[in-house]
PDB file of N, CA and C in Angstrom:
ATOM      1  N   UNK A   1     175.254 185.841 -41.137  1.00  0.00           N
ATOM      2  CA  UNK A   1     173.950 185.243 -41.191  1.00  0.00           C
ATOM      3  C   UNK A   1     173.197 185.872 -42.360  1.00  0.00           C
ATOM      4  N   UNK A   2     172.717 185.005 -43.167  1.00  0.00           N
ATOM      5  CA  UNK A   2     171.678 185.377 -44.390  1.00  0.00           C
ATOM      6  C   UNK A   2     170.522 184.835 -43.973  1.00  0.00           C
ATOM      7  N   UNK A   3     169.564 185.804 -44.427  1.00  0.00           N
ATOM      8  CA  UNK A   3     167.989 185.943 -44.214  1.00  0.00           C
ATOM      9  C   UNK A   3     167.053 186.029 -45.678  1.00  0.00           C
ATOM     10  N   UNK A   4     166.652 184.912 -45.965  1.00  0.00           N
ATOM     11  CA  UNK A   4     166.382 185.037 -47.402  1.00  0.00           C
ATOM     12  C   UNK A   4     164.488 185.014 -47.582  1.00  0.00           C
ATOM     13  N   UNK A   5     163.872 186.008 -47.845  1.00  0.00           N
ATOM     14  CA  UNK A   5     162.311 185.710 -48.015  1.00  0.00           C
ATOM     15  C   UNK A   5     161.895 186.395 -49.142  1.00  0.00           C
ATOM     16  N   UNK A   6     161.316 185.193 -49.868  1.00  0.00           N
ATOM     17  CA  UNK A   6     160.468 185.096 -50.609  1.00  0.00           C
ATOM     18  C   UNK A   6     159.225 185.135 -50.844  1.00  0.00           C
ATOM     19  N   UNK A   7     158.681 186.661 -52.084  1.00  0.00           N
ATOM     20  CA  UNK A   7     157.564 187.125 -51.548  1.00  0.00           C
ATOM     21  C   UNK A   7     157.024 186.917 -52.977  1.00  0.00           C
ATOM     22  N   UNK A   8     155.235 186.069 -53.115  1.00  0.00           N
ATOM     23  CA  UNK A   8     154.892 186.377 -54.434  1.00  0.00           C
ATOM     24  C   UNK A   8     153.851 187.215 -54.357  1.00  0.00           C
ATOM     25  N   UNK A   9     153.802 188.229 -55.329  1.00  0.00           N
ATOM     26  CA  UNK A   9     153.346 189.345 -55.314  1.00  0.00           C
ATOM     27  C   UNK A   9     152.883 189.959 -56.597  1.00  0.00           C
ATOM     28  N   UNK A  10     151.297 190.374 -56.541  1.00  0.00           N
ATOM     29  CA  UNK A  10     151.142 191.190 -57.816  1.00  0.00           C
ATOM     30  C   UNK A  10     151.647 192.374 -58.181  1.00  0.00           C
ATOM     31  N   UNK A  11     152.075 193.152 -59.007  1.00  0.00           N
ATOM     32  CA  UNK A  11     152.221 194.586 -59.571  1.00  0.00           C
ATOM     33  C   UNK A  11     150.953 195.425 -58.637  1.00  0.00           C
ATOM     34  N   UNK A  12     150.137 194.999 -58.539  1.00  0.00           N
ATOM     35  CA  UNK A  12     149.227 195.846 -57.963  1.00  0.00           C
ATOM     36  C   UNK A  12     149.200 195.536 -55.953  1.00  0.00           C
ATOM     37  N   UNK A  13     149.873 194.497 -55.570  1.00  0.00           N
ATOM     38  CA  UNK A  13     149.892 194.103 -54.115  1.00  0.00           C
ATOM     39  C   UNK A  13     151.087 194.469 -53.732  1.00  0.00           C
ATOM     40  N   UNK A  14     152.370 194.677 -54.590  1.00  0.00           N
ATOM     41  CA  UNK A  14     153.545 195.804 -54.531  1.00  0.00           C
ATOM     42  C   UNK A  14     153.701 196.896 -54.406  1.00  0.00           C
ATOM     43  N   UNK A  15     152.513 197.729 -55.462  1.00  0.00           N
ATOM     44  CA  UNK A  15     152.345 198.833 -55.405  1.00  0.00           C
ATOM     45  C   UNK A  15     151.702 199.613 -54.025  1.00  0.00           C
ATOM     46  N   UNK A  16     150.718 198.534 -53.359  1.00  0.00           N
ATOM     47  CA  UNK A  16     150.018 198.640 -52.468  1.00  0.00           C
ATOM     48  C   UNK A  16     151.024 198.506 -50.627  1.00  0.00           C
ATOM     49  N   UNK A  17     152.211 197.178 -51.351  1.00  0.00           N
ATOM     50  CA  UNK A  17     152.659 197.424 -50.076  1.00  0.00           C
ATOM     51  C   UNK A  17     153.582 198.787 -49.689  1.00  0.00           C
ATOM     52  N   UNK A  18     154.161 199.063 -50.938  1.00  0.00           N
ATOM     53  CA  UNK A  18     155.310 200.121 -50.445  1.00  0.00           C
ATOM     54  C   UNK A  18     153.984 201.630 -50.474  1.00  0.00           C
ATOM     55  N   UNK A  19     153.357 201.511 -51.054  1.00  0.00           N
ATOM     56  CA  UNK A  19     152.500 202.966 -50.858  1.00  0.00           C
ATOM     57  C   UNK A  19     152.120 203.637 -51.989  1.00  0.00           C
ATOM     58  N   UNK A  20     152.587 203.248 -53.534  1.00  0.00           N
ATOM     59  CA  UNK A  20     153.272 203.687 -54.527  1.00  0.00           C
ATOM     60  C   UNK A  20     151.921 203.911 -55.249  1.00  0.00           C
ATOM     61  N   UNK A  21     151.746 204.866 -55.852  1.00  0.00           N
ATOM     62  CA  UNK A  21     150.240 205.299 -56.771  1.00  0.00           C
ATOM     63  C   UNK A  21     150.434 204.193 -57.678  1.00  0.00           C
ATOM     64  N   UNK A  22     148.918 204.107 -58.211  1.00  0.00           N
ATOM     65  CA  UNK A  22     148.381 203.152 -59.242  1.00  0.00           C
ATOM     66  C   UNK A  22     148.005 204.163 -60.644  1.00  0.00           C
ATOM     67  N   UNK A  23     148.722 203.789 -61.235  1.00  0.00           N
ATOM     68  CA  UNK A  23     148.635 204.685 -62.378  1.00  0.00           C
ATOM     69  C   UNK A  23     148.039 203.907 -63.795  1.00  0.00           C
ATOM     70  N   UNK A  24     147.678 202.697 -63.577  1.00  0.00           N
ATOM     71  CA  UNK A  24     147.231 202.925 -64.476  1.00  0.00           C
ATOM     72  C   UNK A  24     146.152 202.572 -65.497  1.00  0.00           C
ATOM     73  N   UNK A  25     145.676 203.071 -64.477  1.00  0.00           N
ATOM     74  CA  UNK A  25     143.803 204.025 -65.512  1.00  0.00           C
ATOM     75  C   UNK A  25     144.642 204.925 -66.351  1.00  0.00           C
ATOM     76  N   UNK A  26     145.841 205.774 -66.098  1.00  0.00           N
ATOM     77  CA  UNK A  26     146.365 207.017 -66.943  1.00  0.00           C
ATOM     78  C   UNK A  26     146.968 206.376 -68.005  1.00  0.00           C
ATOM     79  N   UNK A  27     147.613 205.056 -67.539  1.00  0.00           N
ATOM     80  CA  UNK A  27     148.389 204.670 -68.607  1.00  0.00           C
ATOM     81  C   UNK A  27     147.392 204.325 -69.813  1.00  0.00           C
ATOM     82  N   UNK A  28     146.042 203.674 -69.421  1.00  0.00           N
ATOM     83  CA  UNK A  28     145.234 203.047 -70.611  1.00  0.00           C
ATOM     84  C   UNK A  28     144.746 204.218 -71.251  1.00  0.00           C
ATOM     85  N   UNK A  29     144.474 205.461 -70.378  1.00  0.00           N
ATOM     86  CA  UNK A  29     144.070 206.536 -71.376  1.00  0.00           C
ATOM     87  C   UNK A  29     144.936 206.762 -72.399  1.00  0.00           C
ATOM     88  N   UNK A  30     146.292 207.051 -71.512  1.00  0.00           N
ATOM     89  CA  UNK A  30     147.189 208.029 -72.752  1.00  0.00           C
ATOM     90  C   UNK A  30     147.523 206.789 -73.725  1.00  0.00           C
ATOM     91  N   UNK A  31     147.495 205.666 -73.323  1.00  0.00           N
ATOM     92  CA  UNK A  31     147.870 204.536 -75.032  1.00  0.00           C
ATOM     93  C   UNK A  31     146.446 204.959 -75.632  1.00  0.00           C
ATOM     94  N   UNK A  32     145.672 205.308 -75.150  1.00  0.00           N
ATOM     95  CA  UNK A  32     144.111 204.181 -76.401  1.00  0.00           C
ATOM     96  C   UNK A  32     144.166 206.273 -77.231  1.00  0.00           C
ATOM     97  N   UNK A  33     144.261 207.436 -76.661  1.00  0.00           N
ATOM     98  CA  UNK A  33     144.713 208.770 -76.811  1.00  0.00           C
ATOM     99  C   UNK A  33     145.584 208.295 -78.417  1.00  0.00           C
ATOM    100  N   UNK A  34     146.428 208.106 -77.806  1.00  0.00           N
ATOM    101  CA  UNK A  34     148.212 208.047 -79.050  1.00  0.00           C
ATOM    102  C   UNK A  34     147.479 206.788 -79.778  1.00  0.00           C
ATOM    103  N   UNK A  35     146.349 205.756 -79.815  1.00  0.00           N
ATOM    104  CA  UNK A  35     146.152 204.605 -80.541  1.00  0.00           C
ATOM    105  C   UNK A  35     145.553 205.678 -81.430  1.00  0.00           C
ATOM    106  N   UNK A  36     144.355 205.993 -81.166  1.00  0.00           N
ATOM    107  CA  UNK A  36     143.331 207.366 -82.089  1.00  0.00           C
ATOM    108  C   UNK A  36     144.386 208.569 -82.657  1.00  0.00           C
ATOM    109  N   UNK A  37     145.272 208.754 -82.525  1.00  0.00           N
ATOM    110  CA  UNK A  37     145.588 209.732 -82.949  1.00  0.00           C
ATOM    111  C   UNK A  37     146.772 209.003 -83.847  1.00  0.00           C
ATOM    112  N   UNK A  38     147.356 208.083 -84.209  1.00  0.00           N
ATOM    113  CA  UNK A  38     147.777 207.250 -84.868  1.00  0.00           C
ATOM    114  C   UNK A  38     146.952 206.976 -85.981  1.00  0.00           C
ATOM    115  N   UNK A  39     145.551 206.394 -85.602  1.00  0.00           N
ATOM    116  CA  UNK A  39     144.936 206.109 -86.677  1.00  0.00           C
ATOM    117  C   UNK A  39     144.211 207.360 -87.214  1.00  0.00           C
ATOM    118  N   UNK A  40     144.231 208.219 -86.835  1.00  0.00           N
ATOM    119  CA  UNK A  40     143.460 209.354 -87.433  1.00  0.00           C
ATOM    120  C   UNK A  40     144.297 210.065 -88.715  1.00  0.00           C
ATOM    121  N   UNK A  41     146.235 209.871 -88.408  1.00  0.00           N
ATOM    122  CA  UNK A  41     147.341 210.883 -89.030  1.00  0.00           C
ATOM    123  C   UNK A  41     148.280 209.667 -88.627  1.00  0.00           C
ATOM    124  N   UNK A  42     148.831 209.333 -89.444  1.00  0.00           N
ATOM    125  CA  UNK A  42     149.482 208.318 -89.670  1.00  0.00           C
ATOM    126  C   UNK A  42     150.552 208.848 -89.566  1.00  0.00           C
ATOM    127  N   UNK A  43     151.129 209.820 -90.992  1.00  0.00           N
ATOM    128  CA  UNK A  43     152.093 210.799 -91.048  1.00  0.00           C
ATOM    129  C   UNK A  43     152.274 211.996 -89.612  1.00  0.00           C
ATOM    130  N   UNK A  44     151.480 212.030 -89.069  1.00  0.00           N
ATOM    131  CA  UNK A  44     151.977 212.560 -88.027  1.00  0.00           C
ATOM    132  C   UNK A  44     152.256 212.344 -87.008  1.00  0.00           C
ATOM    133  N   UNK A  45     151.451 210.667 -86.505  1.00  0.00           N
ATOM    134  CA  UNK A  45     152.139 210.058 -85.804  1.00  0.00           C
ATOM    135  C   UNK A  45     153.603 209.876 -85.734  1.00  0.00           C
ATOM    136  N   UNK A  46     153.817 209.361 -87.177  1.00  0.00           N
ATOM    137  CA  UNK A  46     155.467 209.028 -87.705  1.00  0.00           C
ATOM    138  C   UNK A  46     156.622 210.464 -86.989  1.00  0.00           C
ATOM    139  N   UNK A  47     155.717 211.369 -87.636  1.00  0.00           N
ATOM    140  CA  UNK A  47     156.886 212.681 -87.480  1.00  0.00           C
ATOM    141  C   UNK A  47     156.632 212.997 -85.871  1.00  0.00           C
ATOM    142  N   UNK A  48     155.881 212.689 -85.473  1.00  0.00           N
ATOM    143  CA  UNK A  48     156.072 212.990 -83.545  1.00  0.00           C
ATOM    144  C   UNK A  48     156.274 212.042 -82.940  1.00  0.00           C
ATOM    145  N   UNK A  49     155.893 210.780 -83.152  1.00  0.00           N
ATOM    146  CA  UNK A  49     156.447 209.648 -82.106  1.00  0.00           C
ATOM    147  C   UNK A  49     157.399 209.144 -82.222  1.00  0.00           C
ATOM    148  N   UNK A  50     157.831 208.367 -83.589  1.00  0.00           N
ATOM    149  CA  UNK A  50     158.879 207.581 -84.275  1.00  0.00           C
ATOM    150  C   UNK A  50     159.794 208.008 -84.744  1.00  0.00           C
ATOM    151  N   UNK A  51     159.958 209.158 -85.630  1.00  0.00           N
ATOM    152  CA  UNK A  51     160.945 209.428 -85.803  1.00  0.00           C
ATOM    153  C   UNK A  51     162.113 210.145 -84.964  1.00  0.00           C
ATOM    154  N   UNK A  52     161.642 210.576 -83.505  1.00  0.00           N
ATOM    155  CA  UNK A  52     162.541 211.400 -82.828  1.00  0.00           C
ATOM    156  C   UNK A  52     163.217 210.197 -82.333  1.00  0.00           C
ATOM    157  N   UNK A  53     162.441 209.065 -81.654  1.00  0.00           N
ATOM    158  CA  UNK A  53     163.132 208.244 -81.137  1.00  0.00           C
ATOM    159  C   UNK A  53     164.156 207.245 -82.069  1.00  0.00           C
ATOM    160  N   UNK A  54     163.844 207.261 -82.972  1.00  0.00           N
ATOM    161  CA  UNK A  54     164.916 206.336 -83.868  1.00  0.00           C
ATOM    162  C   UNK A  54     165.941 207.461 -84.228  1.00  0.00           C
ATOM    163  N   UNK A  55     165.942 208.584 -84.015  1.00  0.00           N
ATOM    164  CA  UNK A  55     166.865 209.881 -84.306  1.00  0.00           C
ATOM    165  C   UNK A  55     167.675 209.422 -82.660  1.00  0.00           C
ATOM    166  N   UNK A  56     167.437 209.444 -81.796  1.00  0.00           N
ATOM    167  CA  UNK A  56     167.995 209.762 -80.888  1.00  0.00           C
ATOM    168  C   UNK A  56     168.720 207.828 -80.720  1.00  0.00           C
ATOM    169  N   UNK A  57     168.193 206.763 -80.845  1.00  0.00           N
ATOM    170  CA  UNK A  57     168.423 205.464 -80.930  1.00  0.00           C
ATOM    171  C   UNK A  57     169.828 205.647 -81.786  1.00  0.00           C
ATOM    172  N   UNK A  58     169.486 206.574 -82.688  1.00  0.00           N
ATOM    173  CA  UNK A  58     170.877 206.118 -84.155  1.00  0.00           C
ATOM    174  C   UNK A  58     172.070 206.878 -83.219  1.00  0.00           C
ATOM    175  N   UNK A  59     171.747 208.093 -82.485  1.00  0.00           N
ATOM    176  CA  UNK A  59     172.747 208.746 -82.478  1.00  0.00           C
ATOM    177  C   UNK A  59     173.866 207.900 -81.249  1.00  0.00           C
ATOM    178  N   UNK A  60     172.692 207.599 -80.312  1.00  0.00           N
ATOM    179  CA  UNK A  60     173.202 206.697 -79.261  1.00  0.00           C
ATOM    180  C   UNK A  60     174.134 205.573 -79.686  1.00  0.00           C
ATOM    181  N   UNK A  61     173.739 204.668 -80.603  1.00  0.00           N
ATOM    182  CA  UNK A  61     174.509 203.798 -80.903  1.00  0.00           C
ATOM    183  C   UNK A  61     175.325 204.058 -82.256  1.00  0.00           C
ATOM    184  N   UNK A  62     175.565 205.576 -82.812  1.00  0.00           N
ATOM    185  CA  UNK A  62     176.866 205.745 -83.011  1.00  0.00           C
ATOM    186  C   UNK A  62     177.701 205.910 -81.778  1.00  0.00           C
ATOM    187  N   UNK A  63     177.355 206.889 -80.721  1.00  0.00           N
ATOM    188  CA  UNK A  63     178.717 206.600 -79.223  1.00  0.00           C
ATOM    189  C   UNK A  63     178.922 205.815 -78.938  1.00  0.00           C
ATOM    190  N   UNK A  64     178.463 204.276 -78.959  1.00  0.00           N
ATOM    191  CA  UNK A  64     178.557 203.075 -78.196  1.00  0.00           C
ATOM    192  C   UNK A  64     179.621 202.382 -78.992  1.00  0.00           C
ATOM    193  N   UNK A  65     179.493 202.646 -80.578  1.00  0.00           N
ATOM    194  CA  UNK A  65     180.106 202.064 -81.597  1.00  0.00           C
ATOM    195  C   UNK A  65     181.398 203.170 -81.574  1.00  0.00           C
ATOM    196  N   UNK A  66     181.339 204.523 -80.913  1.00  0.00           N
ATOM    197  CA  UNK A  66     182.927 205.544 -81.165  1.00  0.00           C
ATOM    198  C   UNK A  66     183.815 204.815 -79.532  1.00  0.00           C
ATOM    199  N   UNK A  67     182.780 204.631 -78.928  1.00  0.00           N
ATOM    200  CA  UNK A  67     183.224 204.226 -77.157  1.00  0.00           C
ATOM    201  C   UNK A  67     183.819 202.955 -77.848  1.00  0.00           C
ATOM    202  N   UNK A  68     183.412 201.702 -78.604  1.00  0.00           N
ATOM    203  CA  UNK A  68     183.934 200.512 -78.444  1.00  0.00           C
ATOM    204  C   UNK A  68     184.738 200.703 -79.716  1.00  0.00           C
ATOM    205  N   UNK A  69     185.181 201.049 -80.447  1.00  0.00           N
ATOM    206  CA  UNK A  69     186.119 201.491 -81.331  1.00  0.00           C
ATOM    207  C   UNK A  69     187.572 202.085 -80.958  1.00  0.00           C
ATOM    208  N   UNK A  70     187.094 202.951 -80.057  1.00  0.00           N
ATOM    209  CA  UNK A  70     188.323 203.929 -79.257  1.00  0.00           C
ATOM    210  C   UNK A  70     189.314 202.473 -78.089  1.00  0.00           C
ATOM    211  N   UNK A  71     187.561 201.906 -77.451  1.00  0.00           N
ATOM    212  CA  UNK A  71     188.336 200.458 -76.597  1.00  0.00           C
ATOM    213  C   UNK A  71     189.593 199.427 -77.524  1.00  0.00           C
ATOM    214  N   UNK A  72     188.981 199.138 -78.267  1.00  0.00           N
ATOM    215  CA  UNK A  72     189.763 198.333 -79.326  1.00  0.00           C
ATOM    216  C   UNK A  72     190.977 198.538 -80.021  1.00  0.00           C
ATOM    217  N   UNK A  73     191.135 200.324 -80.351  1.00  0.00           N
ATOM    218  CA  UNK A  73     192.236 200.860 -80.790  1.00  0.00           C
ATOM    219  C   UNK A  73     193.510 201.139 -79.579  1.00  0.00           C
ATOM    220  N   UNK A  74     192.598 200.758 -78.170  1.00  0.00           N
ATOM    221  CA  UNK A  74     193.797 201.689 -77.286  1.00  0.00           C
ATOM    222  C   UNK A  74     193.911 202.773 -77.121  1.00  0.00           C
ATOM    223  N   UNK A  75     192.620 203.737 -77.871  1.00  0.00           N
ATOM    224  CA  UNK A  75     193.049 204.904 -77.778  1.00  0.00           C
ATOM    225  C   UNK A  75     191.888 206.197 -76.763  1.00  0.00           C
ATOM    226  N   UNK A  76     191.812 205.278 -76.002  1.00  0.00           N
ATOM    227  CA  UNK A  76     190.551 205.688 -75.085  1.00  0.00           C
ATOM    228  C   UNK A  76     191.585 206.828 -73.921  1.00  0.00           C
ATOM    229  N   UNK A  77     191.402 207.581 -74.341  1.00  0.00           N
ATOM    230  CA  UNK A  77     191.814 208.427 -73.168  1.00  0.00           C
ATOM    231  C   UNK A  77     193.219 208.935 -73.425  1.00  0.00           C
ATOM    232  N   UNK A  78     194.062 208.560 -74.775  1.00  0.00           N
ATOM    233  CA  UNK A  78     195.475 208.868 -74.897  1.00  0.00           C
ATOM    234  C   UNK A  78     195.400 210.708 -74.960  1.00  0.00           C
ATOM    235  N   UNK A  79     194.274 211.001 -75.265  1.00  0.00           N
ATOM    236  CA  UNK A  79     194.843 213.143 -75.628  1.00  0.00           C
ATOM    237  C   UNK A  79     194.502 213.226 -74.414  1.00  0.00           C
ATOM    238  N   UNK A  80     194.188 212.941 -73.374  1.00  0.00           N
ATOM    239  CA  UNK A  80     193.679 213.218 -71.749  1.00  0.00           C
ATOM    240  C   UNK A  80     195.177 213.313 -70.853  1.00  0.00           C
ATOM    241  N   UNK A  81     195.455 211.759 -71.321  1.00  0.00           N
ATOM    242  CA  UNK A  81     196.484 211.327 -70.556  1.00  0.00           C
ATOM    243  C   UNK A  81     197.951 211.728 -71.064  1.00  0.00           C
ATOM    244  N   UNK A  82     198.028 212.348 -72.563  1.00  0.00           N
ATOM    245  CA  UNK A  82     198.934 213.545 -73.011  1.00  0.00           C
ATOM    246  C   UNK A  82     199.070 214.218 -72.216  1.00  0.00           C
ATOM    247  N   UNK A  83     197.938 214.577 -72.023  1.00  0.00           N
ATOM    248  CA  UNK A  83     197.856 216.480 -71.367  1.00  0.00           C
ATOM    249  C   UNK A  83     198.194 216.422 -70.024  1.00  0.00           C
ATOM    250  N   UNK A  84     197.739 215.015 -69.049  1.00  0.00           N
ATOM    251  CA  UNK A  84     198.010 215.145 -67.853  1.00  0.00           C
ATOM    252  C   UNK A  84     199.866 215.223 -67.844  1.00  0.00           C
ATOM    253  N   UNK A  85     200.464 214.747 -68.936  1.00  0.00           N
ATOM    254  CA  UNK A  85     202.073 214.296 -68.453  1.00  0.00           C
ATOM    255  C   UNK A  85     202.550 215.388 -69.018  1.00  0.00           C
ATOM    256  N   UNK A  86     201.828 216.209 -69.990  1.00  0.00           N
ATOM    257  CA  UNK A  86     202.809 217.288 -70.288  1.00  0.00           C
ATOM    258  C   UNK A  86     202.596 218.498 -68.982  1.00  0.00           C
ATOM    259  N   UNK A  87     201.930 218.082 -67.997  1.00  0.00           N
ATOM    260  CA  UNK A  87     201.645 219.040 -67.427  1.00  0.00           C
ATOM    261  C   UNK A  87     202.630 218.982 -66.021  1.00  0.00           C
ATOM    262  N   UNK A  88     202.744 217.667 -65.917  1.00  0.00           N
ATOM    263  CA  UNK A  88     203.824 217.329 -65.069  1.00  0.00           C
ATOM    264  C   UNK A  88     205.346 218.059 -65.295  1.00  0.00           C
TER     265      UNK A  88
END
């Protein structure tokens, strides 16, 4: 037996049913915070917000690109699965 209900619901009448804090008055502070401090230092916005994350974006999707490379070659797991048979 399937029981299927359908509920429409605001972000804020969700939050309200499960119990879950309303956050955000904090959220509009800390954007309009990082908006002013953007426009105040441009360059330092860059070097604290943006550039770590496009540092960490590049590095990520070099693994995704070594993970689907290794898939393609067949060679996903061959020095693992060496080691398990020489051990046999």
């Amino acid at each position: 037996m399937k029981i299927k209900i359908d509920l429409e619901l605001s972000p804020a009448e969700a939050r309200e049913m499960f119990g879950l804090p309303d956050f955000s008055e904090l959220h509009q502070n800390i954007t309009a915070d990082m908006l002013k401090q953007c426009q105040q230092d441009p360059q330092m916005a860059f070097e604290t917000l943006i550039r770590p994350a496009m540092e960490q974006g590049m590095s990520g999707f070099a693994a995704y690109q070594n993970l689907m490379s290794n898939l393609m070659s067949g060679g996903m797991g061959s020095s693992s699965g060496s080691g398990k048979s020489d051990k046999k």
